[in-house]
C-alpha atoms as a PDB file:
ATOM      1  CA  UNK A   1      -5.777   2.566  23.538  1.00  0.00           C
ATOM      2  CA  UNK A   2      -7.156   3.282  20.060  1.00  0.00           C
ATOM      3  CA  UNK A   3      -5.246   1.104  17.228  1.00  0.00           C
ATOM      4  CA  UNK A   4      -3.234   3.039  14.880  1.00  0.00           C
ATOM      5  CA  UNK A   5      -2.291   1.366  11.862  1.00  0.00           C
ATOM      6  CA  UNK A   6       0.315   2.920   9.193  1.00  0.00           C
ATOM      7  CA  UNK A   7       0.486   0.909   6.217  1.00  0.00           C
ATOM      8  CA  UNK A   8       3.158   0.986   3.291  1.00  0.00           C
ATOM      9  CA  UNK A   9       3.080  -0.068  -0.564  1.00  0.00           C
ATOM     10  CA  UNK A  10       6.043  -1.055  -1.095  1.00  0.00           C
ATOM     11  CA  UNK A  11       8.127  -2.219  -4.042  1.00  0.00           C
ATOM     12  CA  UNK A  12      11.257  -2.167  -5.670  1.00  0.00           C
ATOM     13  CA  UNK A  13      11.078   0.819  -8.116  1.00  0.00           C
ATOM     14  CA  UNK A  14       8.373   2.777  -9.701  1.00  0.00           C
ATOM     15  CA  UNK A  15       5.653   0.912 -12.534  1.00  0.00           C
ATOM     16  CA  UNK A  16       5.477  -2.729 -10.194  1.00  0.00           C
ATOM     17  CA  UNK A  17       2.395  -1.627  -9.189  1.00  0.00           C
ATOM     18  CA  UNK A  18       2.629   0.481  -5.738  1.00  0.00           C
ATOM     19  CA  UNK A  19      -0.138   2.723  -6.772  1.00  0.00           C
ATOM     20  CA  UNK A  20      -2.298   0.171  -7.362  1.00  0.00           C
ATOM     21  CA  UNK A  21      -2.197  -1.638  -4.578  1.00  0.00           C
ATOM     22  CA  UNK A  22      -2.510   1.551  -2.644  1.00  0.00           C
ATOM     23  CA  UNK A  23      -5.595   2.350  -4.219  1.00  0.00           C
ATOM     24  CA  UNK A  24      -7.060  -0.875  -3.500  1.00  0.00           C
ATOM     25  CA  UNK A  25      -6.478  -0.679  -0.039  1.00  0.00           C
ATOM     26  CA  UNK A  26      -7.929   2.337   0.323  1.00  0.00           C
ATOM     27  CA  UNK A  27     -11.145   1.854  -1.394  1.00  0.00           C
ATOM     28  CA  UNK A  28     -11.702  -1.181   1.011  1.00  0.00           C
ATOM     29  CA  UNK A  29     -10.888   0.707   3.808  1.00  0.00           C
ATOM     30  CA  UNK A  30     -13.284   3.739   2.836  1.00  0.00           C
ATOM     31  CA  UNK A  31     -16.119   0.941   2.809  1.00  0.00           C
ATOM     32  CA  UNK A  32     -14.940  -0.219   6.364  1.00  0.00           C
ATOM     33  CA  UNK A  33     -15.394   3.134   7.635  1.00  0.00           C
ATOM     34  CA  UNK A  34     -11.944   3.461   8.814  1.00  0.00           C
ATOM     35  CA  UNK A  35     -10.567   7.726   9.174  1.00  0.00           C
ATOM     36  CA  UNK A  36      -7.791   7.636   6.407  1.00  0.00           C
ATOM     37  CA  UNK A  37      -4.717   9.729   5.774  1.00  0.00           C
ATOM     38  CA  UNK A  38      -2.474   9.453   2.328  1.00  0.00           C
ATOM     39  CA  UNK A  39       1.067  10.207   2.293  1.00  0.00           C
ATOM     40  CA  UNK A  40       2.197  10.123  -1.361  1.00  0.00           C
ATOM     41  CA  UNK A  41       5.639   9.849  -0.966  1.00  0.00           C
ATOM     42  CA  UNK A  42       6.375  11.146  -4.976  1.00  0.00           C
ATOM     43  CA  UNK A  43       4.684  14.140  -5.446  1.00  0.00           C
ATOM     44  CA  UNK A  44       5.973  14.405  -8.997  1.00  0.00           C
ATOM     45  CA  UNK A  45       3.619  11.238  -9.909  1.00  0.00           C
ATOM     46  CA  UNK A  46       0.745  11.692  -7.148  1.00  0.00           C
ATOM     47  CA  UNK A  47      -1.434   9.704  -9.053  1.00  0.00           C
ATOM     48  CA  UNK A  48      -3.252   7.987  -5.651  1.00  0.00           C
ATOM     49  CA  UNK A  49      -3.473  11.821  -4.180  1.00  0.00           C
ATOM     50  CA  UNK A  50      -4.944  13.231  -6.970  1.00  0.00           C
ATOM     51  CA  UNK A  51      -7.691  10.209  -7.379  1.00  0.00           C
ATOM     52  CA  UNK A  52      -8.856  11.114  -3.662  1.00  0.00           C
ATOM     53  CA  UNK A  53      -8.761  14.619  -3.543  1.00  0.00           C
ATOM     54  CA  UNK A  54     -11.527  15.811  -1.526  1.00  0.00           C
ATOM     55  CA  UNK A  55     -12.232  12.694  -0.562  1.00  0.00           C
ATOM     56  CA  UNK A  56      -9.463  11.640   2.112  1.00  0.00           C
ATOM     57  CA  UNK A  57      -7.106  13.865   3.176  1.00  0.00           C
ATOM     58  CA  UNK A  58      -3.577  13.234   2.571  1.00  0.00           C
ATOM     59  CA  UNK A  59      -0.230  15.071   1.572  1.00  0.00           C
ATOM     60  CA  UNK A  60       2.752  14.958  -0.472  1.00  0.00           C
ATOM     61  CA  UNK A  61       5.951  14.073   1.444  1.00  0.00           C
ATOM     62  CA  UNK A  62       8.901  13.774  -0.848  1.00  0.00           C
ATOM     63  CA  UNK A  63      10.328  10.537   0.491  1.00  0.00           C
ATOM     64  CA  UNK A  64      13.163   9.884  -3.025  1.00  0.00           C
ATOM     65  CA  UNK A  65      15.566  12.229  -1.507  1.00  0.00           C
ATOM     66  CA  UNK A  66      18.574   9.850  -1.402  1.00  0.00           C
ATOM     67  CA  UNK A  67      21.086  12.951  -0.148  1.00  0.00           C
ATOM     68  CA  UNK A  68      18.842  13.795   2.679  1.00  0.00           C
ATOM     69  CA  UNK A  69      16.362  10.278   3.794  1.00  0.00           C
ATOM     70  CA  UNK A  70      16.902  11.336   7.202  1.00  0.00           C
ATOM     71  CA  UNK A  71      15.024  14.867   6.624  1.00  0.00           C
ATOM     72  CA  UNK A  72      12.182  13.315   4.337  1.00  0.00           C
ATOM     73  CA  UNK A  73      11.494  10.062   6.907  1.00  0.00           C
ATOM     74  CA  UNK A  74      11.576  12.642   9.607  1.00  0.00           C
ATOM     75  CA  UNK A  75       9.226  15.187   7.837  1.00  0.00           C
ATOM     76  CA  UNK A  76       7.212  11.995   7.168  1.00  0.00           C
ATOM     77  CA  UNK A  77       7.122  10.990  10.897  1.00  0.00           C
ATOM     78  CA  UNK A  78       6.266  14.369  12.432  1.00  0.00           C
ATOM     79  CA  UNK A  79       3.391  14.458   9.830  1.00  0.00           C
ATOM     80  CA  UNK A  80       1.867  10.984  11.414  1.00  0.00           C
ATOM     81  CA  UNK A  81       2.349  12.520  14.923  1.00  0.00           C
ATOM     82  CA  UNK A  82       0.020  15.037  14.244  1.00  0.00           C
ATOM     83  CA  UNK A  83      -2.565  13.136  12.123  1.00  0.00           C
ATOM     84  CA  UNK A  84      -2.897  10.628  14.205  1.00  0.00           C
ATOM     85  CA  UNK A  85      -3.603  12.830  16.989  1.00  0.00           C
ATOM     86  CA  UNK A  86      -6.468  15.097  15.208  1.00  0.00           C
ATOM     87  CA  UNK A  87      -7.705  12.972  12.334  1.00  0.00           C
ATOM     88  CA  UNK A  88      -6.658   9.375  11.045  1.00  0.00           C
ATOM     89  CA  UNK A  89      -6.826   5.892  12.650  1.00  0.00           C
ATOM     90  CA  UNK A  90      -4.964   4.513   9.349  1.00  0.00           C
ATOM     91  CA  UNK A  91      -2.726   5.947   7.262  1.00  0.00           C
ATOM     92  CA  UNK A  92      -1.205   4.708   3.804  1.00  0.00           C
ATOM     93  CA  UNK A  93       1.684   5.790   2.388  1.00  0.00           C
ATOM     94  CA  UNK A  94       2.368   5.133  -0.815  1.00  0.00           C
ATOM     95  CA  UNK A  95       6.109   4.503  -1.504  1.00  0.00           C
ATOM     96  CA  UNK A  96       8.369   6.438  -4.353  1.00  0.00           C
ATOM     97  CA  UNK A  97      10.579   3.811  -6.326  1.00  0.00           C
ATOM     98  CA  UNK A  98      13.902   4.377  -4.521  1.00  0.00           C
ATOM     99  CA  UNK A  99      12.100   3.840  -1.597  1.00  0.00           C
ATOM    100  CA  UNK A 100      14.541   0.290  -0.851  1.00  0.00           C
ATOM    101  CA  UNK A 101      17.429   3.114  -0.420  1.00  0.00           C
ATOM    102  CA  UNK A 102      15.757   5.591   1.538  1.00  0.00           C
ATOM    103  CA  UNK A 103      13.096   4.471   3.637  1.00  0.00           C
ATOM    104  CA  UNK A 104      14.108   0.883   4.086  1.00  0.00           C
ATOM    105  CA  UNK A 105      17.353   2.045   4.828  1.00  0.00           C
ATOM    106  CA  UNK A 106      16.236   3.720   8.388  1.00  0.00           C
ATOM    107  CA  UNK A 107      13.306   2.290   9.023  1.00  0.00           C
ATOM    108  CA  UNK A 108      15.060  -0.244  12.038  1.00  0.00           C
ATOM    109  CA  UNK A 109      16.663   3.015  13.970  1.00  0.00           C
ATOM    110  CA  UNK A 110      14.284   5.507  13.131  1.00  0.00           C
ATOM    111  CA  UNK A 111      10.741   4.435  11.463  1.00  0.00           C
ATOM    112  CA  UNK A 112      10.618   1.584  13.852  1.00  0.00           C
ATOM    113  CA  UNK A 113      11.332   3.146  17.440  1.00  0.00           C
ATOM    114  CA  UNK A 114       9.405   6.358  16.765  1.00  0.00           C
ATOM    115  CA  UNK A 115       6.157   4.188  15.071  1.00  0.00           C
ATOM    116  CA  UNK A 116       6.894   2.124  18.934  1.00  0.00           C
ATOM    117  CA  UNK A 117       6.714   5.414  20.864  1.00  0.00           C
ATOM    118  CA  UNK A 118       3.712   6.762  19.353  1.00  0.00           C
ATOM    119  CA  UNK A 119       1.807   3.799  19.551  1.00  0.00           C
ATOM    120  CA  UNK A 120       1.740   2.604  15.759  1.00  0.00           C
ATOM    121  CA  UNK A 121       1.186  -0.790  13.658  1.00  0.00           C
ATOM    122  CA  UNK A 122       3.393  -0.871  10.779  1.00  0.00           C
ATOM    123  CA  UNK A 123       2.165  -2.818   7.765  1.00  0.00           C
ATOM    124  CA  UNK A 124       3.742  -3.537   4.493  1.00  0.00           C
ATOM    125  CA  UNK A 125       2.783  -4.534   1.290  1.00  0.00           C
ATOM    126  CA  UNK A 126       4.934  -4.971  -1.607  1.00  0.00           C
ATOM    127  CA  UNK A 127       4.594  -5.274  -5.124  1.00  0.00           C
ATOM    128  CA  UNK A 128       5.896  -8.125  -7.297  1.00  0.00           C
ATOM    129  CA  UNK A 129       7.341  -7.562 -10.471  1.00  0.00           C
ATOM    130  CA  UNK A 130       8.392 -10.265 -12.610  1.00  0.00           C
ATOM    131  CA  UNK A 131      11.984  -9.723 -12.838  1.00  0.00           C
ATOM    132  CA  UNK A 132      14.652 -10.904  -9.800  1.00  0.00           C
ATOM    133  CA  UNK A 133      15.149  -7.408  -8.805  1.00  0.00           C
ATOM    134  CA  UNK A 134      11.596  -8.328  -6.687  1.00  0.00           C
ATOM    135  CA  UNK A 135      12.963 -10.745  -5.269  1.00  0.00           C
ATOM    136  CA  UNK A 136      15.980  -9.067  -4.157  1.00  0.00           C
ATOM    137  CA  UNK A 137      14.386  -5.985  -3.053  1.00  0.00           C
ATOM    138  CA  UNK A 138      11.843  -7.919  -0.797  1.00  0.00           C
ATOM    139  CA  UNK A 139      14.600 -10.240   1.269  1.00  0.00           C
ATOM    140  CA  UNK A 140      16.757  -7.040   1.396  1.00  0.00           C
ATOM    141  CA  UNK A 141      13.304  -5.550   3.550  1.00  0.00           C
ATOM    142  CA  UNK A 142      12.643  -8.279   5.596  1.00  0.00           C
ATOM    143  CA  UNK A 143      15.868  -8.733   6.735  1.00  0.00           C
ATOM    144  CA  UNK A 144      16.793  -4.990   7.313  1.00  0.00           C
ATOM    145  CA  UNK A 145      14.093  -2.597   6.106  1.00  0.00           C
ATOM    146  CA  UNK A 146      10.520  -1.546   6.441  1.00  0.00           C
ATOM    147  CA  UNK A 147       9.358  -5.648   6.465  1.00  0.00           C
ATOM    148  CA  UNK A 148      11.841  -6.394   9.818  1.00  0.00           C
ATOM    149  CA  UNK A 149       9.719  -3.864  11.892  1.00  0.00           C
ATOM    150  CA  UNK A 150       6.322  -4.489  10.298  1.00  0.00           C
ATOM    151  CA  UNK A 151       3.823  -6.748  12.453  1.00  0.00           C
ATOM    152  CA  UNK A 152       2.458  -7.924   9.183  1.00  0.00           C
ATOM    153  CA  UNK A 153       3.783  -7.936   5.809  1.00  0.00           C
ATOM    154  CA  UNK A 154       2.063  -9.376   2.343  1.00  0.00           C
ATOM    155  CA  UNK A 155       3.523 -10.379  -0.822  1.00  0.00           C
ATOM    156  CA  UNK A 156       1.690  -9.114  -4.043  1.00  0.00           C
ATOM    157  CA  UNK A 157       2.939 -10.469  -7.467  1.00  0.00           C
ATOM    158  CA  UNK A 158       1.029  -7.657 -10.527  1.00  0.00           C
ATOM    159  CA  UNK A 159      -0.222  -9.985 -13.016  1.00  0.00           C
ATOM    160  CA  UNK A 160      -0.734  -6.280 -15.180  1.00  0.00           C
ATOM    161  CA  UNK A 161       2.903  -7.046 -15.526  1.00  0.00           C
ATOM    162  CA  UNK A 162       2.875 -10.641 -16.834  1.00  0.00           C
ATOM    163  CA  UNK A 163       1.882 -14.319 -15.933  1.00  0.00           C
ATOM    164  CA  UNK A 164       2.707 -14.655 -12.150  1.00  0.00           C
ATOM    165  CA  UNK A 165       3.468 -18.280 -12.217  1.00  0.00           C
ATOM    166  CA  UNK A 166       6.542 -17.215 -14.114  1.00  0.00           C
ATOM    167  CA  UNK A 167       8.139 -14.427 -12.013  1.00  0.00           C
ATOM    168  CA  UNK A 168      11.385 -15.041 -10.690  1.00  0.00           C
ATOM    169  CA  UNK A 169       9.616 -15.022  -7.544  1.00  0.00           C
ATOM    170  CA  UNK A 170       7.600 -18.023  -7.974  1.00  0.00           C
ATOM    171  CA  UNK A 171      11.047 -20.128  -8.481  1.00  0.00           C
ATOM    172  CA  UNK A 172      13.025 -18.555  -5.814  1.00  0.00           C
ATOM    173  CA  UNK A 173      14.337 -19.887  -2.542  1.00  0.00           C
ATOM    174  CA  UNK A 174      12.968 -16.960  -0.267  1.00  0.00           C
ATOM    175  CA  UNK A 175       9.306 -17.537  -1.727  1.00  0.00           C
ATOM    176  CA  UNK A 176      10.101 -21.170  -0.995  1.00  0.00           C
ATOM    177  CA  UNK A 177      10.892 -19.497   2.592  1.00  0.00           C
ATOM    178  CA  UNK A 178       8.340 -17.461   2.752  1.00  0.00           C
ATOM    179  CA  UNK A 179       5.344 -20.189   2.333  1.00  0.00           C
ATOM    180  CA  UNK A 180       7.190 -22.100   4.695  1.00  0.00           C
ATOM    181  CA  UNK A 181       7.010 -19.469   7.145  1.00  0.00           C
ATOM    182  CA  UNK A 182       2.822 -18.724   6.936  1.00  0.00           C
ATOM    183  CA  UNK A 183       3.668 -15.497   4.954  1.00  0.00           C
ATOM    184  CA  UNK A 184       0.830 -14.405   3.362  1.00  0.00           C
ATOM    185  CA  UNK A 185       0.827 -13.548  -0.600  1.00  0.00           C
ATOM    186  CA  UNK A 186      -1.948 -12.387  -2.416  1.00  0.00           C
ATOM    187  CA  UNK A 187      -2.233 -12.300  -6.701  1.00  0.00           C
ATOM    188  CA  UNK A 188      -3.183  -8.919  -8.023  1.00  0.00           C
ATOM    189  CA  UNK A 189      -4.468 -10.215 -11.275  1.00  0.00           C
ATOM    190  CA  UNK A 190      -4.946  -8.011 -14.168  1.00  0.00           C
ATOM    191  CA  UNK A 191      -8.707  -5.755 -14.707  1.00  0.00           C
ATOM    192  CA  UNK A 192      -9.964  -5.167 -18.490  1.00  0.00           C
ATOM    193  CA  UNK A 193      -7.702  -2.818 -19.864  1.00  0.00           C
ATOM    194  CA  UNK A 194     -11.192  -1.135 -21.194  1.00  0.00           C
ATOM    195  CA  UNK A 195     -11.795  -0.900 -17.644  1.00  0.00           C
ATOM    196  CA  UNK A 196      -8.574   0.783 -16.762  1.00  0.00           C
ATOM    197  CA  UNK A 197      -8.382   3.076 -19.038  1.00  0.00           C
ATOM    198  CA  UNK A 198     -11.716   4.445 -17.896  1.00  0.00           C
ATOM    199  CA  UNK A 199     -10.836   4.290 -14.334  1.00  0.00           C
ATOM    200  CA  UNK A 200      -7.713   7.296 -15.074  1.00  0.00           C
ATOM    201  CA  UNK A 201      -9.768   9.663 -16.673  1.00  0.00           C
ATOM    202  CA  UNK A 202     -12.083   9.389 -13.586  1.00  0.00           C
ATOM    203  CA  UNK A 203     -11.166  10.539  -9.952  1.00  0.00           C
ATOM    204  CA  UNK A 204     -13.019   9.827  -6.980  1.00  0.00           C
ATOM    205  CA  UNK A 205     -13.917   6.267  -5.442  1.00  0.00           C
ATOM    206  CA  UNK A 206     -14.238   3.381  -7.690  1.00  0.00           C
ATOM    207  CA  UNK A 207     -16.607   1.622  -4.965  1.00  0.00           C
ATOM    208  CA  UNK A 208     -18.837   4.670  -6.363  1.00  0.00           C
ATOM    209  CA  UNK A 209     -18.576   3.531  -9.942  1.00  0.00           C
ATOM    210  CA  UNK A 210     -18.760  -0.217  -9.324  1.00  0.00           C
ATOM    211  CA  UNK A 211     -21.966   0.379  -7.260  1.00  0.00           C
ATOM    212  CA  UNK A 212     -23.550   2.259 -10.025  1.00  0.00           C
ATOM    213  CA  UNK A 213     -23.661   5.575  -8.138  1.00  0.00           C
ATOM    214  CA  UNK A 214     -21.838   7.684 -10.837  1.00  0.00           C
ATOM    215  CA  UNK A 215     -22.775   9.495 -13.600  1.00  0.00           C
ATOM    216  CA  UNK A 216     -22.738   8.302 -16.845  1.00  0.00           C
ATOM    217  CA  UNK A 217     -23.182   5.068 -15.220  1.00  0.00           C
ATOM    218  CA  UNK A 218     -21.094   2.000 -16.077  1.00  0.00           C
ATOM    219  CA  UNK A 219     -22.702  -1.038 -17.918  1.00  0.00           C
ATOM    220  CA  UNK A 220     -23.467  -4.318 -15.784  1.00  0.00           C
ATOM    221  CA  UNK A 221     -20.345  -6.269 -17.210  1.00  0.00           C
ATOM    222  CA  UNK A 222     -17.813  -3.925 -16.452  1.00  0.00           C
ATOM    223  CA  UNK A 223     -19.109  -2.742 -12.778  1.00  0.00           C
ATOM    224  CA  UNK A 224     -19.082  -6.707 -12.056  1.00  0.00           C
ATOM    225  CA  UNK A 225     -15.821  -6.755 -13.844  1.00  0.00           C
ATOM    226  CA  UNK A 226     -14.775  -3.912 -11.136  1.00  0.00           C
ATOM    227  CA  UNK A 227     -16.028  -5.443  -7.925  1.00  0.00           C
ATOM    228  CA  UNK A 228     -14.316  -8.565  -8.817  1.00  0.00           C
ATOM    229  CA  UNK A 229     -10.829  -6.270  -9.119  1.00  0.00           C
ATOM    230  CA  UNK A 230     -11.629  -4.638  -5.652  1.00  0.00           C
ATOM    231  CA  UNK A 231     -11.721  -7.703  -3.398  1.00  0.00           C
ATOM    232  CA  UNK A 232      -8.171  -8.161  -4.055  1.00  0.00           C
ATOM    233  CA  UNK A 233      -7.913  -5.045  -1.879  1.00  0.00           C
ATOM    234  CA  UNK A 234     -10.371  -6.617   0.959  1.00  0.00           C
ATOM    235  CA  UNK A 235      -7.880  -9.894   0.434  1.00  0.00           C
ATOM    236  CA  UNK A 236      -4.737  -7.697   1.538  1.00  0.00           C
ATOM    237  CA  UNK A 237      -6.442  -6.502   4.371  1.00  0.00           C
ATOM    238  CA  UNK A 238      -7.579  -9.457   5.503  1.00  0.00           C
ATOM    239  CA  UNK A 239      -3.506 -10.855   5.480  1.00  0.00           C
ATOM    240  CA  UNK A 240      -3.195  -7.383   7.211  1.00  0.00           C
ATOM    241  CA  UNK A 241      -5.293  -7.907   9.884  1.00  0.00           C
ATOM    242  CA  UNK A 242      -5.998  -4.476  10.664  1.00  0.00           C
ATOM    243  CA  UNK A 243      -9.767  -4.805  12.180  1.00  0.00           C
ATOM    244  CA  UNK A 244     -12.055  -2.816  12.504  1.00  0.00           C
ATOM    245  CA  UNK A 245     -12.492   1.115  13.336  1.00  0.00           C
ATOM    246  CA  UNK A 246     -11.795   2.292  16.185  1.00  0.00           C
ATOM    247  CA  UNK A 247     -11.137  -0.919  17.707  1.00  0.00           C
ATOM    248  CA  UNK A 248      -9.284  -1.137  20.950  1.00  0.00           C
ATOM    249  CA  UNK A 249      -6.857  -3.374  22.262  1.00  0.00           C
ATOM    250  CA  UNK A 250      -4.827  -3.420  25.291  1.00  0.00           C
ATOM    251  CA  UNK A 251      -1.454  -0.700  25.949  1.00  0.00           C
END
């Protein structure tokens, strides 16, 4: 059978860096050749969506609907059913902030069996702010959320937010845990903000700017500057271990 991966970014409310991290993956994945699907689970923001419009198809799927998480995981689910059947091997969702008391909150009795049924890898990867909220949010998911039915999960502290090696992560008992354990953490560390600030006025692929395939093109510095920034995506899905396309392992 064909692997079918669904990967989430993850993180305990909205500005830790979800987006990010989504859009890193996907660029590497778009290089790899893989058949992608976005989910963009806050349609008000859609900021991953909009960058890959015509590029990879994807949807909005309100998934912050604390009165009704059963109807937006389900709507969700039914979604990957049918993608993965016509037109994905790997799909990324990319998580609204209350996503710790919506989707984690059924992913053991509902994300988990149906992902089992259908055939699917759950991955997740979740942002670390500096504050112990993080760390919270990210025990609270391994022990019964999205990370206790995920096959892999990766830990990503967003130096954009501050100096990693002073997050309350870094000093906490489950990171102490967590290394113990083999669990893999990777640093997002920060791009040039002149950098960034170019990249969301721009849609489209940044492997296309970084290359020097766009128009106007981007000077030397900053395109290295750029490819530097998008191996942290190829270093998540590395930790990921999601393989190659169309790869097949046994039922």
């Amino acid at each position: 059978m064909i692997r079918k991966q669904l990967i989430f970014s993850h993180g305990e409310k909205g500005g830790v860096g979800k987006s990010t991290i989504a859009t890193l993956i996907i660029e590497h994945l778009l290089k790899s050749g893989h058949r992608l699907y976005i989910a963009e689970g806050d349609p008000s923001v859609g900021d991953v969506a909009n960058r890959y419009r015509g590029v990879v198809h994807g949807a909005a799927i309100p998934l912050a609907r604390s009165g009704a998480a059963e109807e937006a995981c389900a709507e969700l689910l039914d979604r990957l059913e049918a993608v993965y059947a016509d037109e994905a091997d790997v799909v990324v969702v990319n998580l609204p902030g209350s996503a710790s008391d919506t989707v984690d909150r059924l992913a053991p009795d509902l994300i988990g069996p149906v992902a089992s049924e259908l055939g699917i890898d759950v991955r997740t990867v979740f942002a670390i702010g500096p504050g112990e909220a993080s760390v919270e949010a990210l025990s609270e998911s391994m022990q019964h959320g999205l990370g206790s039915i995920s096959a892999r999960v990766v830990a990503v502290p967003n130096e954009v937010l501050g100096d990693s090696s002073r997050f309350a992560w870094v000093r906490s008992a489950a990171r102490g845990v967590w290394i113990e354990d083999g669990l893999p953490e990777v640093i997002l560390f920060r791009l040039a903000a002149r950098c960034m600030e170019r990249l969301r006025d721009r849609p489209g692929t940044i492997g296309a700017i970084a290359a020097g395939d766009t128009t106007p093109r981007w000077s030397a510095v900053h395109r290295t500057l750029l490819r530097q920034w998008l191996r942290v995506g190829e270093q998540i899905l590395q930790t990921l271990e999601i393989g190659e396309p169309d790869q097949e392992v046994a039922p």
